[in-house]
C-alpha atoms as a PDB file:
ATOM      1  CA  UNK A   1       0.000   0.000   0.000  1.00  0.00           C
ATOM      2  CA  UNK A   2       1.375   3.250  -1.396  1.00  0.00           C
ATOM      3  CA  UNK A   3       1.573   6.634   0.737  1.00  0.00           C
ATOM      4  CA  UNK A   4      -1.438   8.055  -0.180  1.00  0.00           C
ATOM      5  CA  UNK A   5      -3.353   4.757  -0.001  1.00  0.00           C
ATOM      6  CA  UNK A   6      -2.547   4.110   3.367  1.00  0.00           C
ATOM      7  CA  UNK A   7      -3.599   8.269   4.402  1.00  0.00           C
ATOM      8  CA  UNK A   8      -6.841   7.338   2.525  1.00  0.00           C
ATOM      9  CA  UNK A   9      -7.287   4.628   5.115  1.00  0.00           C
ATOM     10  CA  UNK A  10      -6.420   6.498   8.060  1.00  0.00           C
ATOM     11  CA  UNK A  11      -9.431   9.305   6.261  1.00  0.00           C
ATOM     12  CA  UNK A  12     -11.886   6.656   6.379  1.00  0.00           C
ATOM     13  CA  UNK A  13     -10.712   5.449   9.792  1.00  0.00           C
ATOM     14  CA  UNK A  14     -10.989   8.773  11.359  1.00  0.00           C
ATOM     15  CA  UNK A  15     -14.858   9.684   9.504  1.00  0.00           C
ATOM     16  CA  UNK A  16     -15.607   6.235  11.540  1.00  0.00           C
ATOM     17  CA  UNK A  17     -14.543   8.037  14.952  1.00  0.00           C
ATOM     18  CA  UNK A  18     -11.996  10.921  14.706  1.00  0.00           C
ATOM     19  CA  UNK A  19      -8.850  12.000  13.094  1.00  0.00           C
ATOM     20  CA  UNK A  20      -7.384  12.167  16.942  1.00  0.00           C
ATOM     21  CA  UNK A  21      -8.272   8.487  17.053  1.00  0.00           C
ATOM     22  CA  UNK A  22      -6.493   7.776  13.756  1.00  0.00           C
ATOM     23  CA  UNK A  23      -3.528   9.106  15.262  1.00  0.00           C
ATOM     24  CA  UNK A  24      -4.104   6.985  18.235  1.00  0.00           C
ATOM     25  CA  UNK A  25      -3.844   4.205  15.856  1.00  0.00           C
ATOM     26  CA  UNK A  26      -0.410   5.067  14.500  1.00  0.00           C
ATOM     27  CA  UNK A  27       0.425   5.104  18.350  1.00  0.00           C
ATOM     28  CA  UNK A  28      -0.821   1.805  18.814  1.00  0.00           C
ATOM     29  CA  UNK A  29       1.360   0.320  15.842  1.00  0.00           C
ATOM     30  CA  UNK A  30       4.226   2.213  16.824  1.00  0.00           C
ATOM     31  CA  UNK A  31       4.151   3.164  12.775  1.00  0.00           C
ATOM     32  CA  UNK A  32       7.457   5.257  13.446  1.00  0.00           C
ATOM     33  CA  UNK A  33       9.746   5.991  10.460  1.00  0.00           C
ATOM     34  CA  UNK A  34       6.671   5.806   7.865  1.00  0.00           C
ATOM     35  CA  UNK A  35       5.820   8.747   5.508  1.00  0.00           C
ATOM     36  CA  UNK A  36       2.116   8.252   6.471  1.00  0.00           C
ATOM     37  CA  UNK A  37       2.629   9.212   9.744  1.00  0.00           C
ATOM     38  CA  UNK A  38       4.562  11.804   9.150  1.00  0.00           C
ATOM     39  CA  UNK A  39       2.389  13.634   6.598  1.00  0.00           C
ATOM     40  CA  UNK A  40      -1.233  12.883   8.939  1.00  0.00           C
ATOM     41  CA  UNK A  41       0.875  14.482  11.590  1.00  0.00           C
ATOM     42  CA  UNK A  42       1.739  17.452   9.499  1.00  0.00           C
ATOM     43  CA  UNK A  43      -1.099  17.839   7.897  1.00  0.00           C
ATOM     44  CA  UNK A  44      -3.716  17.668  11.180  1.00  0.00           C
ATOM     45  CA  UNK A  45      -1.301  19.890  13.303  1.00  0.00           C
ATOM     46  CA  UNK A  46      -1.104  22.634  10.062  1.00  0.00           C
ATOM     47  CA  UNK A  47      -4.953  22.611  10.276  1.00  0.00           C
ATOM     48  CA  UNK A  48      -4.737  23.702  13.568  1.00  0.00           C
ATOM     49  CA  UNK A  49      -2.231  25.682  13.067  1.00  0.00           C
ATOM     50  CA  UNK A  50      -3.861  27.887  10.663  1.00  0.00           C
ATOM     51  CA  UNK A  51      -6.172  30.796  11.720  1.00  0.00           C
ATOM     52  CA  UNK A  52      -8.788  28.115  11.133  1.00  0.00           C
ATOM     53  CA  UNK A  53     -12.220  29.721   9.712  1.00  0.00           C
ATOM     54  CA  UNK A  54     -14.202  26.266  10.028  1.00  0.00           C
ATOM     55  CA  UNK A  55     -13.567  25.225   6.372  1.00  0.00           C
ATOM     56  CA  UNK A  56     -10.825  25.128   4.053  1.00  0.00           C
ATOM     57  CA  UNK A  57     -10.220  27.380   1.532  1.00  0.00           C
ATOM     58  CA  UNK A  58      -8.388  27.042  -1.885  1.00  0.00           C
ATOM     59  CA  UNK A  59      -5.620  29.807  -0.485  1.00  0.00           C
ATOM     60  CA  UNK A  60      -5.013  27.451   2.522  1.00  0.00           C
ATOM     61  CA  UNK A  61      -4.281  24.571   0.312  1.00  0.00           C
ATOM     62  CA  UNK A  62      -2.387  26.170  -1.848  1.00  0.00           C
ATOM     63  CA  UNK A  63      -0.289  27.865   1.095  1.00  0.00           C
ATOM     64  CA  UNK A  64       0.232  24.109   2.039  1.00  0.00           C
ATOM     65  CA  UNK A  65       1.291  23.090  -1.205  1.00  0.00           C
ATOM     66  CA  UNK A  66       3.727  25.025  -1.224  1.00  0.00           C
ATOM     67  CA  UNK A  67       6.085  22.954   0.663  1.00  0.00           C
ATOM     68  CA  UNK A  68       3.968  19.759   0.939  1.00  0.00           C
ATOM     69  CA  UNK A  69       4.270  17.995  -2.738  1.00  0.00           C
ATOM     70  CA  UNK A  70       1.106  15.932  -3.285  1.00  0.00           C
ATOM     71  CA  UNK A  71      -0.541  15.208  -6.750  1.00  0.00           C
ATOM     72  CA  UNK A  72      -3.835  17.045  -7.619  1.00  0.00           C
ATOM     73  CA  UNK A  73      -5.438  13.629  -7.769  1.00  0.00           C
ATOM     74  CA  UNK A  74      -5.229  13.207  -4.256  1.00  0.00           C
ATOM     75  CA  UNK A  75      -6.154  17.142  -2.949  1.00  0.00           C
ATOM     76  CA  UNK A  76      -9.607  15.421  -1.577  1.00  0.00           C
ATOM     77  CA  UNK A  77      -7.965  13.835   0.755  1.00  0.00           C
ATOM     78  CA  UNK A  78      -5.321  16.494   2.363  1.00  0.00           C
ATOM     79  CA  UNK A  79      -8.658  18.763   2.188  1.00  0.00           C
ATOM     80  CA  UNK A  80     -10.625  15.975   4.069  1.00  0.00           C
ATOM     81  CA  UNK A  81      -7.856  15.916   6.460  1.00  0.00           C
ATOM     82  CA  UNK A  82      -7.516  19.602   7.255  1.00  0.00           C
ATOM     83  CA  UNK A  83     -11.137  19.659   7.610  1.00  0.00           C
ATOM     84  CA  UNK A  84     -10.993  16.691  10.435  1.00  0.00           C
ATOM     85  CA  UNK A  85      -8.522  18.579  12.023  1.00  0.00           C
ATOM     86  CA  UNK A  86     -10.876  21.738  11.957  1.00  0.00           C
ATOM     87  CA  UNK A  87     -13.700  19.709  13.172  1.00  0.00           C
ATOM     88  CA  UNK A  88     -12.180  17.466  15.985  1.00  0.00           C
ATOM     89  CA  UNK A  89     -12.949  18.747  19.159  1.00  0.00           C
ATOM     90  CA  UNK A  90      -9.038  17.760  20.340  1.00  0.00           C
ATOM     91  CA  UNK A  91      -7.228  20.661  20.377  1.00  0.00           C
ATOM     92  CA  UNK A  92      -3.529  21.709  19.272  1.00  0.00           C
ATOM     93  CA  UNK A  93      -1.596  20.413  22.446  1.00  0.00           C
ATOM     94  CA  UNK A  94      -3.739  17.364  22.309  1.00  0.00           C
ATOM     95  CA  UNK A  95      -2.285  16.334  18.729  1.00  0.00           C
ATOM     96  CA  UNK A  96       0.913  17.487  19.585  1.00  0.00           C
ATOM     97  CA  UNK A  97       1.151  14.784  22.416  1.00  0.00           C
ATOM     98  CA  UNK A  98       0.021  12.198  20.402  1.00  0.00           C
ATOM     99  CA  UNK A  99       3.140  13.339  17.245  1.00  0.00           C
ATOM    100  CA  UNK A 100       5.326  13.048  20.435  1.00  0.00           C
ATOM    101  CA  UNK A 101       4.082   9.175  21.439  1.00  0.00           C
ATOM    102  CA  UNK A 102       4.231   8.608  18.018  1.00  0.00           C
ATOM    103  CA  UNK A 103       7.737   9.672  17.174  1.00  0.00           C
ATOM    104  CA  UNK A 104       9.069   8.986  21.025  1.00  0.00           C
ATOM    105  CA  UNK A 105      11.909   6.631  19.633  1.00  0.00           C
ATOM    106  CA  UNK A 106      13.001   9.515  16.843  1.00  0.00           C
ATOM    107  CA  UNK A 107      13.242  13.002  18.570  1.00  0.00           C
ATOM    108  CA  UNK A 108      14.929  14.175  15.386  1.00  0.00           C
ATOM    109  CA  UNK A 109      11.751  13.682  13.117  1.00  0.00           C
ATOM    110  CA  UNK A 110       9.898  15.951  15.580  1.00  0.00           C
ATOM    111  CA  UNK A 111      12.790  18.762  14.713  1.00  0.00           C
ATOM    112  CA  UNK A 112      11.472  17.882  11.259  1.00  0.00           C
ATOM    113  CA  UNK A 113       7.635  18.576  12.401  1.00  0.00           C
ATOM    114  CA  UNK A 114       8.806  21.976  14.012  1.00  0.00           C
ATOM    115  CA  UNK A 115      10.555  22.834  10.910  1.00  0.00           C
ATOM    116  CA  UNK A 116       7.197  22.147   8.794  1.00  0.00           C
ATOM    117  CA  UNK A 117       5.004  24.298  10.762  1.00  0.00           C
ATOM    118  CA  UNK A 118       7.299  27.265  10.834  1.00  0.00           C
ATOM    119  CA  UNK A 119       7.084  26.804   6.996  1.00  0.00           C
ATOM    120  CA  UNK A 120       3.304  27.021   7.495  1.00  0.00           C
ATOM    121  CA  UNK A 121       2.951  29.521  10.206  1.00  0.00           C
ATOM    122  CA  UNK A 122       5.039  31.860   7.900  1.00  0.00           C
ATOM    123  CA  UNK A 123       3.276  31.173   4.578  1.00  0.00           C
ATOM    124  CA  UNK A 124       1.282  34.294   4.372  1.00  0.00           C
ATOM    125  CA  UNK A 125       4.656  36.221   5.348  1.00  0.00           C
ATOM    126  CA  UNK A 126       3.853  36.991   9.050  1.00  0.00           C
ATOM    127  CA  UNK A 127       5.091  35.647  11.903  1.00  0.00           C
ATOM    128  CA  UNK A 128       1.933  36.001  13.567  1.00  0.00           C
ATOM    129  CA  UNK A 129       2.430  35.944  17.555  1.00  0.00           C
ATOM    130  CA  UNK A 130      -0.517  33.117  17.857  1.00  0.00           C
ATOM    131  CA  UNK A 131       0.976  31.122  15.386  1.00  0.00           C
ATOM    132  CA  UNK A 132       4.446  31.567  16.441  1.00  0.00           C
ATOM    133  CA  UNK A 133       3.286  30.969  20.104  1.00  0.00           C
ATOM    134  CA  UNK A 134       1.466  27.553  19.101  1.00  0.00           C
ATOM    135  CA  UNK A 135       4.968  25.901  17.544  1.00  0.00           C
ATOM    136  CA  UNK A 136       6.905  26.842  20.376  1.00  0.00           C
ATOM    137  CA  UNK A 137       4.536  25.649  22.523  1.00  0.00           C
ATOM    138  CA  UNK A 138       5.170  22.346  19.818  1.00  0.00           C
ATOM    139  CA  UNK A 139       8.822  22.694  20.396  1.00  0.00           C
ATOM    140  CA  UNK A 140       8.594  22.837  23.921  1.00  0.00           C
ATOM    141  CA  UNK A 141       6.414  19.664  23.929  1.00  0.00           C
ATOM    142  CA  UNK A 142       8.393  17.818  21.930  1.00  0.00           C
ATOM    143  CA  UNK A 143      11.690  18.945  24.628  1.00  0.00           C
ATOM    144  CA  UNK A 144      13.661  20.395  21.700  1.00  0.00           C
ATOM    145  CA  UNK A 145      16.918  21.828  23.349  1.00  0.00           C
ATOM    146  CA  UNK A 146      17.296  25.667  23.335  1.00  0.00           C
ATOM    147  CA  UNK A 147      19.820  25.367  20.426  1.00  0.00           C
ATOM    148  CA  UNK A 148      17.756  23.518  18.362  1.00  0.00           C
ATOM    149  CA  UNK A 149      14.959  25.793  18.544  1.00  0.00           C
ATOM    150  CA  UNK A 150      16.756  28.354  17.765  1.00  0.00           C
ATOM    151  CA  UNK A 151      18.709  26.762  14.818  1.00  0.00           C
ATOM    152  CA  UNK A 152      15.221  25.675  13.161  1.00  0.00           C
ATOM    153  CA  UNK A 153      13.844  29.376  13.841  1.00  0.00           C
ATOM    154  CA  UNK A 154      16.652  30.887  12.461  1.00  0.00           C
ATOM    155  CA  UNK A 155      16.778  29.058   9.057  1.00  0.00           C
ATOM    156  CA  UNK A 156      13.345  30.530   8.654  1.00  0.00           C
ATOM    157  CA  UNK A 157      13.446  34.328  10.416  1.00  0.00           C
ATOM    158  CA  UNK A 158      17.141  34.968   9.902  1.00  0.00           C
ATOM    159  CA  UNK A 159      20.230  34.725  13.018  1.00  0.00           C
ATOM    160  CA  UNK A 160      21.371  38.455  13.450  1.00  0.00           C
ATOM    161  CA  UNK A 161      20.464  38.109  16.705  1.00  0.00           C
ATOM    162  CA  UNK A 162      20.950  34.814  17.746  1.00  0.00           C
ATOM    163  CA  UNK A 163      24.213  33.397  19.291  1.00  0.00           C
ATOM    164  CA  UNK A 164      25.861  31.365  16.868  1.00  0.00           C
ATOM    165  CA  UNK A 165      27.165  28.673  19.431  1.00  0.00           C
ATOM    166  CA  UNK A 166      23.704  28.364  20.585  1.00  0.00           C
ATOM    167  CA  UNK A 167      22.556  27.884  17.289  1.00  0.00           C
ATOM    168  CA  UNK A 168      25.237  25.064  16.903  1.00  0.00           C
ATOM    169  CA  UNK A 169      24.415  23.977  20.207  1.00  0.00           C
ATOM    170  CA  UNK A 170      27.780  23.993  21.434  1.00  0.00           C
ATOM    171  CA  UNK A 171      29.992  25.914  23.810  1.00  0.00           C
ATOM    172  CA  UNK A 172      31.871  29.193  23.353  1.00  0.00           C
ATOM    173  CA  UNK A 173      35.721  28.091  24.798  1.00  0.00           C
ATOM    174  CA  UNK A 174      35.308  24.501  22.654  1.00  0.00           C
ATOM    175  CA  UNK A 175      38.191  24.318  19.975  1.00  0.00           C
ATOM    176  CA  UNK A 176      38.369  24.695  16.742  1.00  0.00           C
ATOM    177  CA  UNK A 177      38.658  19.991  15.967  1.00  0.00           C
ATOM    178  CA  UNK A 178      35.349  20.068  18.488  1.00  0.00           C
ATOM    179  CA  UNK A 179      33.934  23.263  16.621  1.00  0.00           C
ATOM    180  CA  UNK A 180      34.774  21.100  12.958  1.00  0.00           C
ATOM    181  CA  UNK A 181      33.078  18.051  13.994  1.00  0.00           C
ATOM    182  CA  UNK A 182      29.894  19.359  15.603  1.00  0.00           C
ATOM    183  CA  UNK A 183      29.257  21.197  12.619  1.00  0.00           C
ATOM    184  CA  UNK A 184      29.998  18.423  10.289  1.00  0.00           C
ATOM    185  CA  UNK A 185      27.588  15.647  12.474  1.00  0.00           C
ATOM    186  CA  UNK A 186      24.972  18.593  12.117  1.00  0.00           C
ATOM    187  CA  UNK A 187      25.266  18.658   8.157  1.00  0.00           C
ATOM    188  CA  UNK A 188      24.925  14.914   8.312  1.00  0.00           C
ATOM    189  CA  UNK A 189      22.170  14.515   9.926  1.00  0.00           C
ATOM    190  CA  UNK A 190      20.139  17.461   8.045  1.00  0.00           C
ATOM    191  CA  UNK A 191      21.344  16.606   4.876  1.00  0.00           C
ATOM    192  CA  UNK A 192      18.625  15.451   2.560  1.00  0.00           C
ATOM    193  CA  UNK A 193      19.232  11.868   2.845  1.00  0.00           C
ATOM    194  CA  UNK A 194      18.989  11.871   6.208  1.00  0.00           C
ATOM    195  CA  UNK A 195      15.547  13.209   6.065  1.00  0.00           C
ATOM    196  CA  UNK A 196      14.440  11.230   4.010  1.00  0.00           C
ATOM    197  CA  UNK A 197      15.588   7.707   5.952  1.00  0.00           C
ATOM    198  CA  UNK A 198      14.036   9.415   8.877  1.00  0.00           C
ATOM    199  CA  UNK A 199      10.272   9.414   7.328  1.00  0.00           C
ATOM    200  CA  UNK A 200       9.862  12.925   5.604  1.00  0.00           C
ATOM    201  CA  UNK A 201       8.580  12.957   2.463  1.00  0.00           C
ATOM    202  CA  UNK A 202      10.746  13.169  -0.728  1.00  0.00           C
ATOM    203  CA  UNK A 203       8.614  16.796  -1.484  1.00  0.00           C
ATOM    204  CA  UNK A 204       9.361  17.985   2.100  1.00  0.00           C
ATOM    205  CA  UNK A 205      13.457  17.889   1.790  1.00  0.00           C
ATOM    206  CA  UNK A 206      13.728  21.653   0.872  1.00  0.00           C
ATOM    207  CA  UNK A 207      13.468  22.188   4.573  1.00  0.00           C
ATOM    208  CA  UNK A 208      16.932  20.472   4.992  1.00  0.00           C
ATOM    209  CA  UNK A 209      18.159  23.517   2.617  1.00  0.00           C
ATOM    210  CA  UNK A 210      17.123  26.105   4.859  1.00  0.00           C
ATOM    211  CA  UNK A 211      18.338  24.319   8.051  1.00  0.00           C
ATOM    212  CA  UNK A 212      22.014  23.786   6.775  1.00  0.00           C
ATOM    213  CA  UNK A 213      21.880  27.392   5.025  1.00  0.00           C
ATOM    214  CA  UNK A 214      21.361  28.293   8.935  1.00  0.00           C
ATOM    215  CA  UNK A 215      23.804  26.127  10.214  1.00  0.00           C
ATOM    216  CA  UNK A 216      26.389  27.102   7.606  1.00  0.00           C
ATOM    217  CA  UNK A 217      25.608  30.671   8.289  1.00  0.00           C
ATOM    218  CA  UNK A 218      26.384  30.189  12.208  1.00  0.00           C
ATOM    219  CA  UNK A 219      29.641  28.154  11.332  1.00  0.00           C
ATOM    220  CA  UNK A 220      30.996  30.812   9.168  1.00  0.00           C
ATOM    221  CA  UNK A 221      30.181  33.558  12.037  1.00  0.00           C
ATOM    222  CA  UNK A 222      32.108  32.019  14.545  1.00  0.00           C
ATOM    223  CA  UNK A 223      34.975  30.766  12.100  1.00  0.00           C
ATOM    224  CA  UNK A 224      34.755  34.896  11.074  1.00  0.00           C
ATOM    225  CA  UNK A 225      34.661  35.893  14.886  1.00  0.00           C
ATOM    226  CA  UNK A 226      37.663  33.592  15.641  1.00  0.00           C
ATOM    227  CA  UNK A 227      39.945  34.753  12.962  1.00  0.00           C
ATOM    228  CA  UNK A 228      39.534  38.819  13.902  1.00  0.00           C
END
């Protein structure tokens, strides 16, 4: 069963009950590292996300399509999913503590969730205080460290106020061999490949470009700083 087959059967799942019970499900098979997961996730927390008006619009869609690659065939069904979300009673911090169960063994795919809403909290070009309030409230769920808040925020607002070392998530006096090899294990692991092996959809990896535009930014900085 391809991707989109098996979100179809999580659709008609959650018109049986709820979408919060379809994620329940994905809980209960412990479906970590599977694009399906992922995208439900994404796709019910966005609809939340979003200064919901109690239906979905064309704009909203194509605000998500923007990042989120699906064929035109199957726009029923990410419709039919925002449109759950809208109508489930659950609220935000209730499906952000089921993403959390779900991805409990992989705390680096929820960096990857963070990552996606900011995309979708800043679609319209705002960083509207609600919106930015909800995904750190995400982030906070989730127990992102400091730095990697910051690091994800930054590849999406811009770092000319943020600490570079924080953004690296390492300390100010380390040398330059520790300096060299934090920043290359944090190129690894958001380089598109890795993203990918960790669940996200192939459509998804421009977020890695951002994130390790961000990270290269704060290497250079200090490697600037350090050479004054």
């Amino acid at each position: 069963m391809g991707l989109w087959e098996r979100i179809g059967a999580a659709v008609e799942e959650a018109h049986k009950r709820t979408l919060g019970a379809a994620l329940d499900s994905f809980v209960e098979m412990k479906a970590r590292r599977d694009e399906s997961a992922f995208s439900i996730a994404l796709i019910a927390l966005s609809a939340k996300i979003a200064r919901a008006d109690g239906f979905v619009t064309d704009k909203e869609v194509a605000a998500f399509r923007k990042f989120f690659a699906f064929p035109q065939s199957e726009e029923s069904k990410v419709k039919m999913v925002f449109d759950l979300a809208k109508q489930d009673v659950a609220g935000f911090d209730h499906y952000v503590r089921q993403v959390a169960r779900i991805f409990e063994d992989d705390p680096v795919v929820l960096e990857d969730v963070i990552d996606c809403l900011l995309y979708v909290a800043l679609a319209d070009g705002q960083a509207h205080p609600r919106e930015m309030a909800m995904v750190e409230s995400a982030a906070d769920a989730f127990k992102l460290k400091p730095g990697v808040w910051r690091r994800i925020k930054a590849a999406h607002l811009g770092q000319d106020r943020d600490d570079p070392y924080v953004i690296l998530d390492i300390d100010h006096d380390a040398d330059s061999a520790a300096l060299r090899e934090r920043y290359r294990a944090l190129m690894r692991e958001n380089h598109p490949d890795a993203l990918i092996a960790r669940g996200v959809p192939p459509g998804l990896v421009k977020i890695a470009e951002n994130r390790t535009a961000a990270i290269n930014a704060a290497y250079e900085k200090i490697l600037a700083e350090r050479a004054r």
